[in-house]
Protein backbone atom coordinates (compact mmCIF):
# COMPACT_ATOMS: atom_id res chain seq x y z
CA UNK A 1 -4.84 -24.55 -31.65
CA UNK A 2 -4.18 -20.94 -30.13
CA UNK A 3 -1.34 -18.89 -31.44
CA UNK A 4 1.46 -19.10 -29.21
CA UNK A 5 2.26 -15.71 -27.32
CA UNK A 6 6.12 -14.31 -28.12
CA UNK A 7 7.75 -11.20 -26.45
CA UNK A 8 9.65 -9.76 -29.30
CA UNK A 9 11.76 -6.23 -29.70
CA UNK A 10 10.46 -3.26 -31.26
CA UNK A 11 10.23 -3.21 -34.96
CA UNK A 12 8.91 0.51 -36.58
CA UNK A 13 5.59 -1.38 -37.43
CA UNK A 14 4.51 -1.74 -34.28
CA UNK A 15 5.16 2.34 -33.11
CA UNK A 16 1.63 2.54 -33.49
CA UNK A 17 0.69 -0.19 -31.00
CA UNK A 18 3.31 1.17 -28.69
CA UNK A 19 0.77 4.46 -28.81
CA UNK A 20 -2.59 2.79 -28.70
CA UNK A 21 -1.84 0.40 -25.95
CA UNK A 22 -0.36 3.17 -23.65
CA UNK A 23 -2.68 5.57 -23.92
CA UNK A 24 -5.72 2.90 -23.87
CA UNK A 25 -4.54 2.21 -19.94
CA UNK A 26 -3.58 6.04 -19.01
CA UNK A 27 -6.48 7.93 -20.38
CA UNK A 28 -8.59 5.12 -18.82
CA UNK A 29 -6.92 5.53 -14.82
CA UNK A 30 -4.85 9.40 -15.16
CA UNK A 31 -4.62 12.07 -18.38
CA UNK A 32 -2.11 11.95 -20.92
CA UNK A 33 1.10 14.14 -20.00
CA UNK A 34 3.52 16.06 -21.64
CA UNK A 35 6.23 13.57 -21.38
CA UNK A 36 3.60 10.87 -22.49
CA UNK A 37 2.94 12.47 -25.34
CA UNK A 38 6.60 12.83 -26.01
CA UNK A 39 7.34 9.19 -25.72
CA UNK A 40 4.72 7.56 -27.65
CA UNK A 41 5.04 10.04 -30.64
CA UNK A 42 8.60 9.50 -31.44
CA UNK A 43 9.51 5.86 -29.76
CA UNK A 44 12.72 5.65 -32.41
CA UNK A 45 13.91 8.68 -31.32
CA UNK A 46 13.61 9.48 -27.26
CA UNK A 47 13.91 5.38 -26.58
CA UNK A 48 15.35 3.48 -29.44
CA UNK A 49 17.52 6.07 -30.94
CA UNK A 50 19.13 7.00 -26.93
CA UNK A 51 19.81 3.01 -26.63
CA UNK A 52 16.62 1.61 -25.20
CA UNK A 53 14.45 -0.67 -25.98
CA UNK A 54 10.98 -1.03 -26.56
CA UNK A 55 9.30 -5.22 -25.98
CA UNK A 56 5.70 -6.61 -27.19
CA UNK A 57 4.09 -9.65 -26.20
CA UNK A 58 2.55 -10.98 -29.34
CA UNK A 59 -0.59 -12.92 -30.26
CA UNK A 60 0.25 -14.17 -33.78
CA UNK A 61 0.67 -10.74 -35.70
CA UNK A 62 -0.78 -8.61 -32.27
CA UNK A 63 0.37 -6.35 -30.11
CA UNK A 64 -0.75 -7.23 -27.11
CA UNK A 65 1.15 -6.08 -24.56
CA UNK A 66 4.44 -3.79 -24.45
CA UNK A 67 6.97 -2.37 -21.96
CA UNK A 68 10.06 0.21 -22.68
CA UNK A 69 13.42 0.01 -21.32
CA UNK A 70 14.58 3.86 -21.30
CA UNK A 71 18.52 4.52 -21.02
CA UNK A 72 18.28 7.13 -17.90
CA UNK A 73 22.57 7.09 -18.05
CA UNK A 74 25.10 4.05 -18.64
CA UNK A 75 24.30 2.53 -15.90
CA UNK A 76 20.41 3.31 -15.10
CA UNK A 77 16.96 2.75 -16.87
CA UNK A 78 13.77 3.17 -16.36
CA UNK A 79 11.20 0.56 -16.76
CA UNK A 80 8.14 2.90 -18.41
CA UNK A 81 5.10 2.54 -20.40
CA UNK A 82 3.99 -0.63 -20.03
CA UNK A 83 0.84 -2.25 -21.01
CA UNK A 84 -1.29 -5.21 -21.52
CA UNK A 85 -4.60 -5.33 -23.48
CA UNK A 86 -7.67 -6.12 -21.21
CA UNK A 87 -8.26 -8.93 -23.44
CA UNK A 88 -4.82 -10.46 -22.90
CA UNK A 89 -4.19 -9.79 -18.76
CA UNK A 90 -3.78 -12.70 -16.10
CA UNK A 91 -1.87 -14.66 -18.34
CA UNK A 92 1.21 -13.31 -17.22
CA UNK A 93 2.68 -11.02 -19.93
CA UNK A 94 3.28 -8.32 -17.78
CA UNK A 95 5.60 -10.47 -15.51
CA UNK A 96 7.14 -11.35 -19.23
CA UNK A 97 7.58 -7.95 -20.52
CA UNK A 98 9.00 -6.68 -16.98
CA UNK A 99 11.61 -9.47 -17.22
CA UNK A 100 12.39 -8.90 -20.22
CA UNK A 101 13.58 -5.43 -19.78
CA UNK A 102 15.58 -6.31 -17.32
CA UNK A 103 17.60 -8.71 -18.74
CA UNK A 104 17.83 -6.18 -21.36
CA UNK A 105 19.30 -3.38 -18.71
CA UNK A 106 21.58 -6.11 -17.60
CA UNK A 107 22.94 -7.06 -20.74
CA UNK A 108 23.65 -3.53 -21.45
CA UNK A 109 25.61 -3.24 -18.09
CA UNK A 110 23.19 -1.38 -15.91
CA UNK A 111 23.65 -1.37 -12.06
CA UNK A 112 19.66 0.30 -11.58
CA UNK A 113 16.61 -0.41 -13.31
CA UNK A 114 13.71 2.10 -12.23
CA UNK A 115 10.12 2.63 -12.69
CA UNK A 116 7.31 5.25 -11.34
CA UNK A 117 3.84 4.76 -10.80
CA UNK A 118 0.62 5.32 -8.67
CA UNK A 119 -0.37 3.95 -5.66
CA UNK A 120 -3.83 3.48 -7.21
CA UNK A 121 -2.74 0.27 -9.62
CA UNK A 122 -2.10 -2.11 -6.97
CA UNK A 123 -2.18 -5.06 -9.41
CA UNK A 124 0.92 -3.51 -10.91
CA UNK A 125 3.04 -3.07 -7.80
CA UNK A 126 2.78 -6.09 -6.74
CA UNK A 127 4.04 -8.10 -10.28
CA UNK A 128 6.73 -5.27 -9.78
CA UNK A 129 7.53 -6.74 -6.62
CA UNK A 130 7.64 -10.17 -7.86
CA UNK A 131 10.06 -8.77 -10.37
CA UNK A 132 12.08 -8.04 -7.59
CA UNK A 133 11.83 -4.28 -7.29
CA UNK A 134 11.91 -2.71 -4.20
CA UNK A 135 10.06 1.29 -2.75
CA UNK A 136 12.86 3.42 -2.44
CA UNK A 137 13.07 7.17 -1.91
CA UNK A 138 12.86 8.87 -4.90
CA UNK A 139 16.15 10.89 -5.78
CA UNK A 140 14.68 13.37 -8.11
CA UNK A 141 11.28 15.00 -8.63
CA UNK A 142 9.25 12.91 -11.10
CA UNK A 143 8.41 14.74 -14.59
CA UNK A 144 4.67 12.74 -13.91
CA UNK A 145 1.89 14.41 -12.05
CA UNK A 146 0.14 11.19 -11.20
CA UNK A 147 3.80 9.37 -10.19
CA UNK A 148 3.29 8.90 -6.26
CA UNK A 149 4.98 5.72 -6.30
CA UNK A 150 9.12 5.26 -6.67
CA UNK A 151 10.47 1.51 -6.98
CA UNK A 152 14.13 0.27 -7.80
CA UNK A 153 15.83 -3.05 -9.00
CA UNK A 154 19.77 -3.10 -8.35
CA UNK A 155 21.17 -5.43 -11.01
């Protein structure tokens, strides 16, 4: 029988998989960034630490999949870095992870939940738009080269 597949908060084994799964699907489409970098080398400490959170979809003991919910202010995150293994997509973990972050922002009391990306990963905007997020103008320049793409939920 298959091993059930579980969405399940960060836990400092899987900082590793947080890494390896995000920079599988960027160095594949874009480069690696500065702020990239940042992020996946200290998760604890620019997302956890700053009262985010970081989700993986599971396959047994597996990181399959992951998505970060990054306090932006009290009231605003950012839905960033998220990623699901080749091996693992169409079976709707993305739609998981992205819901799980936001009812994450909401039950920390967020009124905005954000994300950035490129107009090249269609696939992407549109389960963003079945999360419910919307293309907005963006209110301040993006610290991504390859972000052409602004959406926003309000919670």
């Amino acid at each position: 029988m298959p091993t059930p597949l579980s969405i399940i908060p960060y836990r400092s084994g899987l900082a590793s998989a947080f890494a390896e799964l995000n920079r599988a699907w960027i160095e594949r489409f874009f480069r690696l960034e500065d702020a990239d970098v940042h992020l996946l080398s200290h998760p604890e400490a620019s997302i956890i630490a700053t009262g985010g959170q970081i989700f993986f979809a599971m396959d047994g003991e597996r990181a399959v999949g992951t998505a970060a919910a990054i306090r932006v202010s009290p009231a605003t995150f950012e839905l960033g870095k998220m990623a699901v293994s080749p091996s693992h997509r169409g079976q709707g973990l993305g739609e998981r992870l992205g819901r799980a972050i936001i009812e994450f922002a909401r039950a920390e009391g967020a009124a905005l939940v954000y994300l950035e990306t490129n107009s090249a990963l269609a696939n992407a905007i549109r389960l963003y738009e079945r999360l419910g997020f919307v293309h907005a103008n963006r209110p301040a320049p993006s610290e991504y080269a390859r972000a052409d793409v602004y959406m926003e939920l309000r919670l």
